[in-house]
Every structure is written in structure tokens, then in C-alpha cells.
C-alpha atoms as a PDB file:
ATOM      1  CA  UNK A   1     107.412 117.764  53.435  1.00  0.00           C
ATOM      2  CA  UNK A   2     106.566 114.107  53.695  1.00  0.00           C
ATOM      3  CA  UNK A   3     108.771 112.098  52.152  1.00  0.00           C
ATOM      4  CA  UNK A   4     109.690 107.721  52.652  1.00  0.00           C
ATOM      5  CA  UNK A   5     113.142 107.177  53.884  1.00  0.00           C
ATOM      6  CA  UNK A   6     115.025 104.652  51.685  1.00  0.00           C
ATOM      7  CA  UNK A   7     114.597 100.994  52.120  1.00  0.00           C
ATOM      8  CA  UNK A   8     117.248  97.912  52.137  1.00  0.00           C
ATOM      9  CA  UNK A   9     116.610  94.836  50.008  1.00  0.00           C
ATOM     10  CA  UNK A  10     114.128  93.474  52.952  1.00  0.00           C
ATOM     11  CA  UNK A  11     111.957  96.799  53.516  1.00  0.00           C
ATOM     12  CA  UNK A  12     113.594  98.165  56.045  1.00  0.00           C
ATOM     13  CA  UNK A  13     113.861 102.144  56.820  1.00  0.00           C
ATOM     14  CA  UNK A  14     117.562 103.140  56.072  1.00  0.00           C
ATOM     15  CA  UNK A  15     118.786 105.924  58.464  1.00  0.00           C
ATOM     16  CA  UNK A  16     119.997 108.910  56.352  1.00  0.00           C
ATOM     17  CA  UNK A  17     120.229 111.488  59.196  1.00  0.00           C
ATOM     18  CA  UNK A  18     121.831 109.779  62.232  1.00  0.00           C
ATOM     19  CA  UNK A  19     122.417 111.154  65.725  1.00  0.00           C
ATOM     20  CA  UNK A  20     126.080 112.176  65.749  1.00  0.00           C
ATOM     21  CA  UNK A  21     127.402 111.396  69.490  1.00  0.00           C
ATOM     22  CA  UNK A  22     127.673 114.623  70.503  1.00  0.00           C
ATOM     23  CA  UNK A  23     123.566 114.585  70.111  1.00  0.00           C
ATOM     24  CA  UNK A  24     122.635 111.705  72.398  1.00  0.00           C
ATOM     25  CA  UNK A  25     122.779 112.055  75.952  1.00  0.00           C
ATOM     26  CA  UNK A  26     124.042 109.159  78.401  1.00  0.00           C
ATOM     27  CA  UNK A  27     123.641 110.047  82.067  1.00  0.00           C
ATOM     28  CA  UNK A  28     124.866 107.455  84.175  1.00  0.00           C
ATOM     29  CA  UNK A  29     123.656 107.546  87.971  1.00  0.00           C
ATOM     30  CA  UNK A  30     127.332 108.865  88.926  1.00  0.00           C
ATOM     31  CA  UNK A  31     126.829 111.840  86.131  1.00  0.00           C
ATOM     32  CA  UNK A  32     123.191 112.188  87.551  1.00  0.00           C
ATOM     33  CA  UNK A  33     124.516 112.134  91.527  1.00  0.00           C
ATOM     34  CA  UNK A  34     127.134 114.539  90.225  1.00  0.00           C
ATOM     35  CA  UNK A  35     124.806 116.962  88.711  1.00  0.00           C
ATOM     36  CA  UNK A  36     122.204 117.066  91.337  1.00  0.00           C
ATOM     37  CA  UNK A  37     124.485 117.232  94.305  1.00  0.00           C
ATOM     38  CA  UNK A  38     125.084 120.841  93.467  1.00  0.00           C
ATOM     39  CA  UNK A  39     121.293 121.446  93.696  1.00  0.00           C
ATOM     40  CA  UNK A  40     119.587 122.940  96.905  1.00  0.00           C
ATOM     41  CA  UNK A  41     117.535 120.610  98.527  1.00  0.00           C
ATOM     42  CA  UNK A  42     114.421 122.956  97.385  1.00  0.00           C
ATOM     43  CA  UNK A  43     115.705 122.801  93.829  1.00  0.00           C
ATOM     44  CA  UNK A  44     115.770 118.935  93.975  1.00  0.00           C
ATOM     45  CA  UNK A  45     112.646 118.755  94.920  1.00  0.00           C
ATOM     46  CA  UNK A  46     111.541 120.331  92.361  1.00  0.00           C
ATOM     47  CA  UNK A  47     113.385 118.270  89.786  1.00  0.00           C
ATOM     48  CA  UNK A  48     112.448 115.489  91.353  1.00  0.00           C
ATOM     49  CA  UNK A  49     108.507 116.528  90.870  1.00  0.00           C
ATOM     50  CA  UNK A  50     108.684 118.305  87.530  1.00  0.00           C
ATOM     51  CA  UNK A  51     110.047 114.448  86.630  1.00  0.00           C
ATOM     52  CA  UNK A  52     107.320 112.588  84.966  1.00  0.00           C
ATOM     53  CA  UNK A  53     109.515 109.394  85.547  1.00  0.00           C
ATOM     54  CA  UNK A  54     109.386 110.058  89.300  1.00  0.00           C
ATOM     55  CA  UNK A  55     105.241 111.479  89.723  1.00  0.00           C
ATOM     56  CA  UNK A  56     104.542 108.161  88.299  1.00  0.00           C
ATOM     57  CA  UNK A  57     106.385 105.960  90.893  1.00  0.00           C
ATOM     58  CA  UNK A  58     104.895 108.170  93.466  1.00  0.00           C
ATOM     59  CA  UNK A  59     101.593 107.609  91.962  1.00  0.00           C
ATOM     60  CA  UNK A  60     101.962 103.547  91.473  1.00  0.00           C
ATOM     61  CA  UNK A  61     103.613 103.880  95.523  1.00  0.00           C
ATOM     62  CA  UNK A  62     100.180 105.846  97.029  1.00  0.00           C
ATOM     63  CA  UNK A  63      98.516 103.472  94.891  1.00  0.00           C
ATOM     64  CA  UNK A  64     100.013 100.359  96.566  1.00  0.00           C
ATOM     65  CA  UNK A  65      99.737 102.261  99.734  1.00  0.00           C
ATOM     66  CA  UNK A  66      96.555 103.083  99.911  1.00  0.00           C
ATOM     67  CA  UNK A  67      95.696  99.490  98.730  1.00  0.00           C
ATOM     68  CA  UNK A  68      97.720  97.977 101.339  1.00  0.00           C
ATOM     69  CA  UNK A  69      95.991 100.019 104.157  1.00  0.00           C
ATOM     70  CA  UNK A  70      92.456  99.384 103.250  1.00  0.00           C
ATOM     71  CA  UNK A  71      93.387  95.898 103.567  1.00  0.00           C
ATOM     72  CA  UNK A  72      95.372  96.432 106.333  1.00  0.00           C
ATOM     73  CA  UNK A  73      91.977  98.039 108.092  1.00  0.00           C
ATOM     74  CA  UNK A  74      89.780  95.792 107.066  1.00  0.00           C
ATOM     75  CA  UNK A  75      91.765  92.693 108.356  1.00  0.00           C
ATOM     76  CA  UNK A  76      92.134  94.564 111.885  1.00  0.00           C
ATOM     77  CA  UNK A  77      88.340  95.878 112.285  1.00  0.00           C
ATOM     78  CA  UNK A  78      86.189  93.065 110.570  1.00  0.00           C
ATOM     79  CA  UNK A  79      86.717  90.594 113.668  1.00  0.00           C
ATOM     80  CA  UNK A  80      85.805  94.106 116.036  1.00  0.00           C
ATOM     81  CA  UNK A  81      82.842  94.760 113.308  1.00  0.00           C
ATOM     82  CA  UNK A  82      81.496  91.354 114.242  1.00  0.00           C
ATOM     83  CA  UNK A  83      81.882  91.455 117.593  1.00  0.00           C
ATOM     84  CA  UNK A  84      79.773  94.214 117.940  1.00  0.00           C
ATOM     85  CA  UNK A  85      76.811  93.342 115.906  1.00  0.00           C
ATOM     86  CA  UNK A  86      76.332  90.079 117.195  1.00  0.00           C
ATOM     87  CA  UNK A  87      76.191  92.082 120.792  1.00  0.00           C
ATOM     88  CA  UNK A  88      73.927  94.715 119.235  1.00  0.00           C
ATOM     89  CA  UNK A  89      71.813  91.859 118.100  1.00  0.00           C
ATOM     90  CA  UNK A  90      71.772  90.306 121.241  1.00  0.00           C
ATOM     91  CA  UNK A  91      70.966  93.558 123.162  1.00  0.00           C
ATOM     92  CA  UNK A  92      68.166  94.039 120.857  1.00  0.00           C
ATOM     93  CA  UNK A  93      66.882  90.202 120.832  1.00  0.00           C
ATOM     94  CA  UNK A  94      67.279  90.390 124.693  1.00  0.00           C
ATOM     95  CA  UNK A  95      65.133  93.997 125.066  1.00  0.00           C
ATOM     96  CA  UNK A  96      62.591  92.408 122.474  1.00  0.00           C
ATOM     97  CA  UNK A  97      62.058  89.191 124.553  1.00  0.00           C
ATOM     98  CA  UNK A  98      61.848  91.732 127.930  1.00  0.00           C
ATOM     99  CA  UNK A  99      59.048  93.530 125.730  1.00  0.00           C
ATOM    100  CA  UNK A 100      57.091  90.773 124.427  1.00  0.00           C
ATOM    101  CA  UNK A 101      57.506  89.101 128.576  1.00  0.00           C
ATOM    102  CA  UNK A 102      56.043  92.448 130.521  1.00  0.00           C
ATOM    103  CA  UNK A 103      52.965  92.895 127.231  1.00  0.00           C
ATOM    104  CA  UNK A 104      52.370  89.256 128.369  1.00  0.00           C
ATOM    105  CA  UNK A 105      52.545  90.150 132.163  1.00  0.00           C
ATOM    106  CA  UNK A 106      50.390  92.759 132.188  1.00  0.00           C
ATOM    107  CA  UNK A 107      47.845  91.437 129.389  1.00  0.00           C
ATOM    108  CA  UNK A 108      47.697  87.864 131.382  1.00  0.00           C
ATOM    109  CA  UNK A 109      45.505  88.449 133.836  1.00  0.00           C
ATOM    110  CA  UNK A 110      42.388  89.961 131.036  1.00  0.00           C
ATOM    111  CA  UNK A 111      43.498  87.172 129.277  1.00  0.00           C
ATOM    112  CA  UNK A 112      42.629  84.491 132.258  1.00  0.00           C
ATOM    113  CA  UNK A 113      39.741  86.531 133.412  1.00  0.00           C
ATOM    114  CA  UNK A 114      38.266  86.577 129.495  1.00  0.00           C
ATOM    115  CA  UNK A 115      39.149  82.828 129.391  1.00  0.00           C
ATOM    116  CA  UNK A 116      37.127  81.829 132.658  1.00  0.00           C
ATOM    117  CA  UNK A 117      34.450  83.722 131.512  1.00  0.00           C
ATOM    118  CA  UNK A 118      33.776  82.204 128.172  1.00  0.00           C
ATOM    119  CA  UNK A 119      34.550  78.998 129.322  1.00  0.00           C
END
């Protein structure tokens, strides 16, 4: 059954089956606080998560969370990240300049003797 409600003079829907006030449901937070403070605290808990309302705060909080700890981290270890690369690098630069100094050590005197000979 698809039928168009009735409209007014300027197109708009006219209600023909409104909510009577026994229908609608106002919980203000003292009605809420009253109604829950009967619960167990295991029983609120589970209110609380069967509540699509409240698993999507908890989701946009662990979002914000999370967001605000990589940043957090980040912030804290990038100065210690740098720190020790540029030692690693200077470790390495200093054991390649030790490397290339003893090849030249102990390749220096062929190298003389060669020298004198050609020249």
C-alpha cells in the first residue's frame, strides 16, 4: 500500500497519523540516571556497549587516541632517531677511513718500490 499523504496549499506533507504523547519517549538525564542506577555494574556495561550512540564515541576517542600517541612518539623519538644515525654514520665513515688508511699502509711500500723502479 503506497499511497501520498495530503498536501497544504504550498506542497507540503500533511500529518494524518500523529504520535499521540503517550508514543514518544523523552528521557531526560535524571530519568536516564534513575533508570540505570538500578542496573548492576555488569548490566551497565552492557547497555552502555550494546549503545550504538556510545561504540561510536569510543570509536572517535581510540581514534583521537591513537592519533595523539603516534604523534606523541614521533615528537619524543625523532630527535633520538637522529642522534643515532648521524653516530652510525660516523662510526661507519670513521671504520671506512681506518680501512682505506691500513689498504694504503700496507700497499705503500709496492707502491714506492714499483715507483722507483719505473722511474
Amino acid at each position: 500500500m503506497n499511497t501520498k499523504p495530503a498536501l497544504d496549499e504550498a506542497g507540503i506533507p500533511i500529518l494524518s497519523d500523529p504520535l499521540a504523547d503517550a508514543d514518544v519517549v523523552v528521557t531526560s538525564d535524571l530519568q536516564l540516571a534513575e533508570r540505570l542506577s538500578g542496573l548492576s555494574t555488569t548490566a551497565l556495561v552492557r547497555a552502555l556497549l550494546a549503545s550504538e550512540a556510545f561504540r561510536q564515541q569510543l570509536d572517535e576517542l581510540a581514534t583521537r587516541l591513537s592519533r595523539q600517541v603516534h604523534e606523541e612518539l614521533q615528537r619524543e623519538l625523532q630527535p633520538m632517531l637522529e642522534a643515532v644515525l648521524s653516530q652510525a654514520l660516523e662510526d661507519s665513515n670513521n671504520r671506512a677511513t681506518d680501512a682505506i688508511y691500513r689498504q694504503l699502509e700496507a700497499s705503500l711500500p709496492g707502491l714506492l718500490a714499483r715507483t722507483f723502479r719505473k722511474g
